[in-house]
N, C-alpha and C. Protein backbone atom coordinates (compact mmCIF):
# COMPACT_ATOMS: atom_id res chain seq x y z
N UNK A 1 -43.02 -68.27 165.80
CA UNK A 1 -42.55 -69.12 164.72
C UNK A 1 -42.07 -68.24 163.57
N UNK A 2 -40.77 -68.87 162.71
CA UNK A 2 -40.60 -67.90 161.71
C UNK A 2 -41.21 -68.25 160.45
N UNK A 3 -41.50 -66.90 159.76
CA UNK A 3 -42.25 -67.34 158.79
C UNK A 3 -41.45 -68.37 157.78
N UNK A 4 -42.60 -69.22 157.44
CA UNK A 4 -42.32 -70.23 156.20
C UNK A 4 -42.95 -70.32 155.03
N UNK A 5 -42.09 -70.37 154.29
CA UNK A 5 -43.11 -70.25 152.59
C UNK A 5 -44.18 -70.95 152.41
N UNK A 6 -45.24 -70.65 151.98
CA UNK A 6 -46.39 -71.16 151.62
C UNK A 6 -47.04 -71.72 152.69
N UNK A 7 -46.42 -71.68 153.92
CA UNK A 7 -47.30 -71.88 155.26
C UNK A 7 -47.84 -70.09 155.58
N UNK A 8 -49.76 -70.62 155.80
CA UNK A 8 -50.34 -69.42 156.17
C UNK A 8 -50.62 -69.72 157.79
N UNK A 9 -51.23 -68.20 158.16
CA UNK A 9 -51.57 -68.50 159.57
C UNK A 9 -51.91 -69.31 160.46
N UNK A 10 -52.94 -70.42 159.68
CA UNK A 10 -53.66 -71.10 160.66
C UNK A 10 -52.71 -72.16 160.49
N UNK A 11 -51.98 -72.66 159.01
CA UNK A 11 -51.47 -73.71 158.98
C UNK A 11 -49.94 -73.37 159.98
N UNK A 12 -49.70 -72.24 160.51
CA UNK A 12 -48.70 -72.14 161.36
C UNK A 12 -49.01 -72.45 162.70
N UNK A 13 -49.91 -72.25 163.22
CA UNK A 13 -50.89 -72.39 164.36
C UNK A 13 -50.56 -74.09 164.94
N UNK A 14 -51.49 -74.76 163.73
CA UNK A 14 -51.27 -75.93 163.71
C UNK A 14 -49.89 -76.73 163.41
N UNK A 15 -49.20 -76.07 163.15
CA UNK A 15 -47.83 -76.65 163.14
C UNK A 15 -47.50 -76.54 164.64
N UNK A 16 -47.23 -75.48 165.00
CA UNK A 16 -46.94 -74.81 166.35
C UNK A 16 -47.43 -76.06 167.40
N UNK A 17 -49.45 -76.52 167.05
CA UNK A 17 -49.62 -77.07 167.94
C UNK A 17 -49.29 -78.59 168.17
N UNK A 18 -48.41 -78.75 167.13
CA UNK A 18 -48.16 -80.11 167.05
C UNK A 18 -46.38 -80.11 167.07
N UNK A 19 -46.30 -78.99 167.57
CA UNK A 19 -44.43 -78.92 168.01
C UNK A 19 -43.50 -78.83 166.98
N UNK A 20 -44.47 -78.13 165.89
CA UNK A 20 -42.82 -77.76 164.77
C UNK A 20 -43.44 -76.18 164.88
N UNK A 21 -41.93 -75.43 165.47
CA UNK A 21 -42.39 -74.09 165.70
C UNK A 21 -41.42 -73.42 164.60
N UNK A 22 -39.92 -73.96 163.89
CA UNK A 22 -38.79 -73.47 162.81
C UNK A 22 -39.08 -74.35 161.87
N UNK A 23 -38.66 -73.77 160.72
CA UNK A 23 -38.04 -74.32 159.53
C UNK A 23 -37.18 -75.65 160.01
N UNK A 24 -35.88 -75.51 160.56
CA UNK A 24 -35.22 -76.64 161.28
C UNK A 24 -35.90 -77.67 161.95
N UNK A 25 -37.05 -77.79 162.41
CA UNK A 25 -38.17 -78.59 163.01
C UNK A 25 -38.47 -79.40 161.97
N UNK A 26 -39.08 -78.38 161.00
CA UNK A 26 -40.01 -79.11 159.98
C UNK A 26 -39.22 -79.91 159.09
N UNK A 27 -38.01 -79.59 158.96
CA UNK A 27 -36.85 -80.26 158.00
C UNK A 27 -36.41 -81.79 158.76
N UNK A 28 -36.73 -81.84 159.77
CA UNK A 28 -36.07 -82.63 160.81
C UNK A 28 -37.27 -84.24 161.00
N UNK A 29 -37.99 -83.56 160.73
CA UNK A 29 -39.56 -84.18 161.32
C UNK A 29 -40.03 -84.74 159.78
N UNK A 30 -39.55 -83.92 158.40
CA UNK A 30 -40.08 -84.22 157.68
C UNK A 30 -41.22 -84.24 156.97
N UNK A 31 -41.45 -84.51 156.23
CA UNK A 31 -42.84 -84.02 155.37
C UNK A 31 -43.85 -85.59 156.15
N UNK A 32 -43.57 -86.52 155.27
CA UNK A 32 -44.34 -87.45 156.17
C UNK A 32 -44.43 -87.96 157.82
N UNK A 33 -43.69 -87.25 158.69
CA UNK A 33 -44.09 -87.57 160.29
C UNK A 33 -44.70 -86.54 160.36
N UNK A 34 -44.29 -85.21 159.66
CA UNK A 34 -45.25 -84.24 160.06
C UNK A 34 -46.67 -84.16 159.08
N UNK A 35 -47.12 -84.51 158.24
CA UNK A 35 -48.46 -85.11 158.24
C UNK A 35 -48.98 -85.98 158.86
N UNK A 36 -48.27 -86.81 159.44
CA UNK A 36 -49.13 -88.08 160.21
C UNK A 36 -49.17 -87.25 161.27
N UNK A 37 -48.54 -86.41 162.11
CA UNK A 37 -49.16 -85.80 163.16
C UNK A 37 -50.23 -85.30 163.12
N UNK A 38 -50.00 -83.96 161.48
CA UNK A 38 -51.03 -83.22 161.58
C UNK A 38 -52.61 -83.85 161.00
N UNK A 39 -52.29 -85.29 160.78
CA UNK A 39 -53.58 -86.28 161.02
C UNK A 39 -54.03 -86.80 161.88
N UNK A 40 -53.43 -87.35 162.64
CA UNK A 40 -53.63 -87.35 164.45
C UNK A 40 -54.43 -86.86 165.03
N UNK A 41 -53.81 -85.31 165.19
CA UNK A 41 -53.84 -84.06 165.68
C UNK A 41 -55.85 -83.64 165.26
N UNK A 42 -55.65 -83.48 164.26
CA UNK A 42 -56.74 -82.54 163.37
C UNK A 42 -57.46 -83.07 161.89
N UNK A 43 -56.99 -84.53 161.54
CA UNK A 43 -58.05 -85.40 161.21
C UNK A 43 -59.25 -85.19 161.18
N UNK A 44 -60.03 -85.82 162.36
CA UNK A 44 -61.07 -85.55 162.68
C UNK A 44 -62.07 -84.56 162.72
N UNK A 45 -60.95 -83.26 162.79
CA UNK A 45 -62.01 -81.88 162.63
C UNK A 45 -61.82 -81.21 161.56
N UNK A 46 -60.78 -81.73 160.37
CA UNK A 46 -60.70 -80.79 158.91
C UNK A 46 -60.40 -81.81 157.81
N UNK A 47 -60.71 -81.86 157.19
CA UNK A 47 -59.96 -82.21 155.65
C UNK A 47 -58.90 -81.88 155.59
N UNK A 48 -57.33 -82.37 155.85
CA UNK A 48 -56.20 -81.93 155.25
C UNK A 48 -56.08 -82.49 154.11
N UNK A 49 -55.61 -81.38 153.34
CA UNK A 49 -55.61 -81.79 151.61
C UNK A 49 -54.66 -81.62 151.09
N UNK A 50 -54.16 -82.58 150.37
CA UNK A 50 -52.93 -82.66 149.13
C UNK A 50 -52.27 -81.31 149.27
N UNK A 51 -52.55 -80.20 148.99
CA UNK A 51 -52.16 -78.81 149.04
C UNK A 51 -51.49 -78.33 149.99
N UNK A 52 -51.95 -78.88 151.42
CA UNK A 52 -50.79 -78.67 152.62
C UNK A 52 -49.85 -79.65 152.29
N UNK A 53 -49.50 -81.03 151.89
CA UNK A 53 -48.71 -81.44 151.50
C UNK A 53 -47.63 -80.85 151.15
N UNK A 54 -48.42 -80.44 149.68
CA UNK A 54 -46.97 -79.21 148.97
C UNK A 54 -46.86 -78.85 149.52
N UNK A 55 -47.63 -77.58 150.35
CA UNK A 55 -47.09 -76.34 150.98
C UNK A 55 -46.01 -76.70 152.17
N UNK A 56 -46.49 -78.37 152.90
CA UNK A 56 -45.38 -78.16 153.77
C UNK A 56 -44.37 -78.75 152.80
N UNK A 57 -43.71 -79.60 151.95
CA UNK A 57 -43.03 -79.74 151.07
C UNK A 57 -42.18 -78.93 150.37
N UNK A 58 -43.06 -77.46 150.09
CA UNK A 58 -42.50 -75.96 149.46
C UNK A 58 -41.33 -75.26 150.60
N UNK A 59 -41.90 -75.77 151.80
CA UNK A 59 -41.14 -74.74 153.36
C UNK A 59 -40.01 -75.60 153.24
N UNK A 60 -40.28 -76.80 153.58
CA UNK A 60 -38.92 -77.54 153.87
C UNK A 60 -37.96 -77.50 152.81
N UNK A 61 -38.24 -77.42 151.70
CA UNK A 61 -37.13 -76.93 150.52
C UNK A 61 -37.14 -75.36 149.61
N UNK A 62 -37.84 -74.78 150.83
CA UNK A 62 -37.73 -73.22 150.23
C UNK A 62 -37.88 -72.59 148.94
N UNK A 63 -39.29 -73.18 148.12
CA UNK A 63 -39.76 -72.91 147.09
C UNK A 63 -40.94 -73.33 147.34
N UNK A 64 -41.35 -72.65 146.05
CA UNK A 64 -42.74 -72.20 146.23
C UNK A 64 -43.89 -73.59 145.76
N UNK A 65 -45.11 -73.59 146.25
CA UNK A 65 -45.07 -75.26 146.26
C UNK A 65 -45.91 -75.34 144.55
N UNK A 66 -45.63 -74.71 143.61
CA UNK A 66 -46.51 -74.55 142.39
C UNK A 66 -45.11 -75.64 142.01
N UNK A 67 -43.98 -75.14 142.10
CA UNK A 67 -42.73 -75.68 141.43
C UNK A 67 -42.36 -77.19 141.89
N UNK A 68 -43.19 -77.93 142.96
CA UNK A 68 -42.95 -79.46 142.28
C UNK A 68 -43.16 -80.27 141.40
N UNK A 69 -42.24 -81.04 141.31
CA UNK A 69 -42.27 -81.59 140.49
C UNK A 69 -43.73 -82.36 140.19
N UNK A 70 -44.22 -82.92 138.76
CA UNK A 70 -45.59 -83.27 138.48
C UNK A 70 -45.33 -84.88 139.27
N UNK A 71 -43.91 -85.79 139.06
CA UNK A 71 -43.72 -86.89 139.92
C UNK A 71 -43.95 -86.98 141.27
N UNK A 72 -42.79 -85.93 142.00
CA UNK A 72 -43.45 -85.84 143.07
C UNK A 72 -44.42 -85.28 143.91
N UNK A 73 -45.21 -84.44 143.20
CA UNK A 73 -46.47 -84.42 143.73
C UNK A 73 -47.31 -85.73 143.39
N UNK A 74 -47.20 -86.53 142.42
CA UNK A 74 -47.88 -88.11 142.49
C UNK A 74 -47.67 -88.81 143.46
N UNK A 75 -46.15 -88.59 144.09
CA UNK A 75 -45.38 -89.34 144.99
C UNK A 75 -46.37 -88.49 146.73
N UNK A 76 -46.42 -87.43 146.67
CA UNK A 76 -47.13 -86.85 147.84
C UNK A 76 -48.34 -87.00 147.86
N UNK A 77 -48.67 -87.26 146.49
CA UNK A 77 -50.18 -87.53 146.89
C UNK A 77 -50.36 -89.28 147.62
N UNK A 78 -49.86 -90.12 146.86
CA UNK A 78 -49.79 -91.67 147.29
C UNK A 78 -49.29 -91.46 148.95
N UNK A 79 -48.65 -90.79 149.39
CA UNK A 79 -47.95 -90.87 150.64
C UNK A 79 -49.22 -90.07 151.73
N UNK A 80 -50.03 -89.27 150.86
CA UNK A 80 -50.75 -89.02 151.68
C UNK A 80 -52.58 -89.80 151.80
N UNK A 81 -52.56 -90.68 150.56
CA UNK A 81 -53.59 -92.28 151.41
C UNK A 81 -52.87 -92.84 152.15
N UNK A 82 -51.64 -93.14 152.22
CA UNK A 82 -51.36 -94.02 152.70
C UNK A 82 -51.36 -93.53 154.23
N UNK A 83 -51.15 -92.29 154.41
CA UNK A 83 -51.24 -91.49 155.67
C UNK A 83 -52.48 -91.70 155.93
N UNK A 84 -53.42 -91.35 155.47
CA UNK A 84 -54.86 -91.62 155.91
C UNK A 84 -55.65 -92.52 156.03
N UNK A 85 -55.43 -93.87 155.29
CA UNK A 85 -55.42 -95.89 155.68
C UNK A 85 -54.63 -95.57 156.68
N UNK A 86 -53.46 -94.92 157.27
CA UNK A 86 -52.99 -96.10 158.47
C UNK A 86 -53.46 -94.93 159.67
N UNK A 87 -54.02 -93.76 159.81
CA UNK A 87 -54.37 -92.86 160.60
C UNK A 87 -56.29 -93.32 161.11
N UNK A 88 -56.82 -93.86 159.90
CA UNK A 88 -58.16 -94.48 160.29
C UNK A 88 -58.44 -95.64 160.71
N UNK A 89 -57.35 -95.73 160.87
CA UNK A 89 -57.48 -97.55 161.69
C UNK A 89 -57.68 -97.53 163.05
């Protein structure tokens, strides 16, 4: 996989194991299908937290994930209960 900003090892791992192995993947798949996978996926055995959000958020637009916006990180955070109500059902 090539490296992506603010994605670290393991969170590459787990990308990998859920079939986004490029940048072009993750752009494609998106920030919200690719959290609902990686809730699916690994739910059950970790806390994914707001922070991978950004970080996958930071890759797909190639900055660093300190620099979103204070809106849309409100906006990623709401998108990510709502990921987790419809993943615990």
């Amino acid at each position: 996989m090539e490296k992506l900003r603010n994605i670290g090892p393991t969170s590459r791992r787990e990308l990998i194991e859920i079939g986004i192995e490029t940048r072009d993947q993750l752009i494609a798949a998106g920030v919200a299908d690719t959290m609902r996978r990686l809730l699916f996926r690994f739910g059950g055995e970790k806390n994914i937290s707001v922070n991978y959000l950004y970080a996958l958020e930071g890759a797909i637009h190639d900055h660093d994930w300190r620099d979103i916006t204070p809106s849309r990180k409100e906006e990623l955070r709401a998108l990510l209960c709502q990921l987790r109500a419809e993943t615990s059902v």
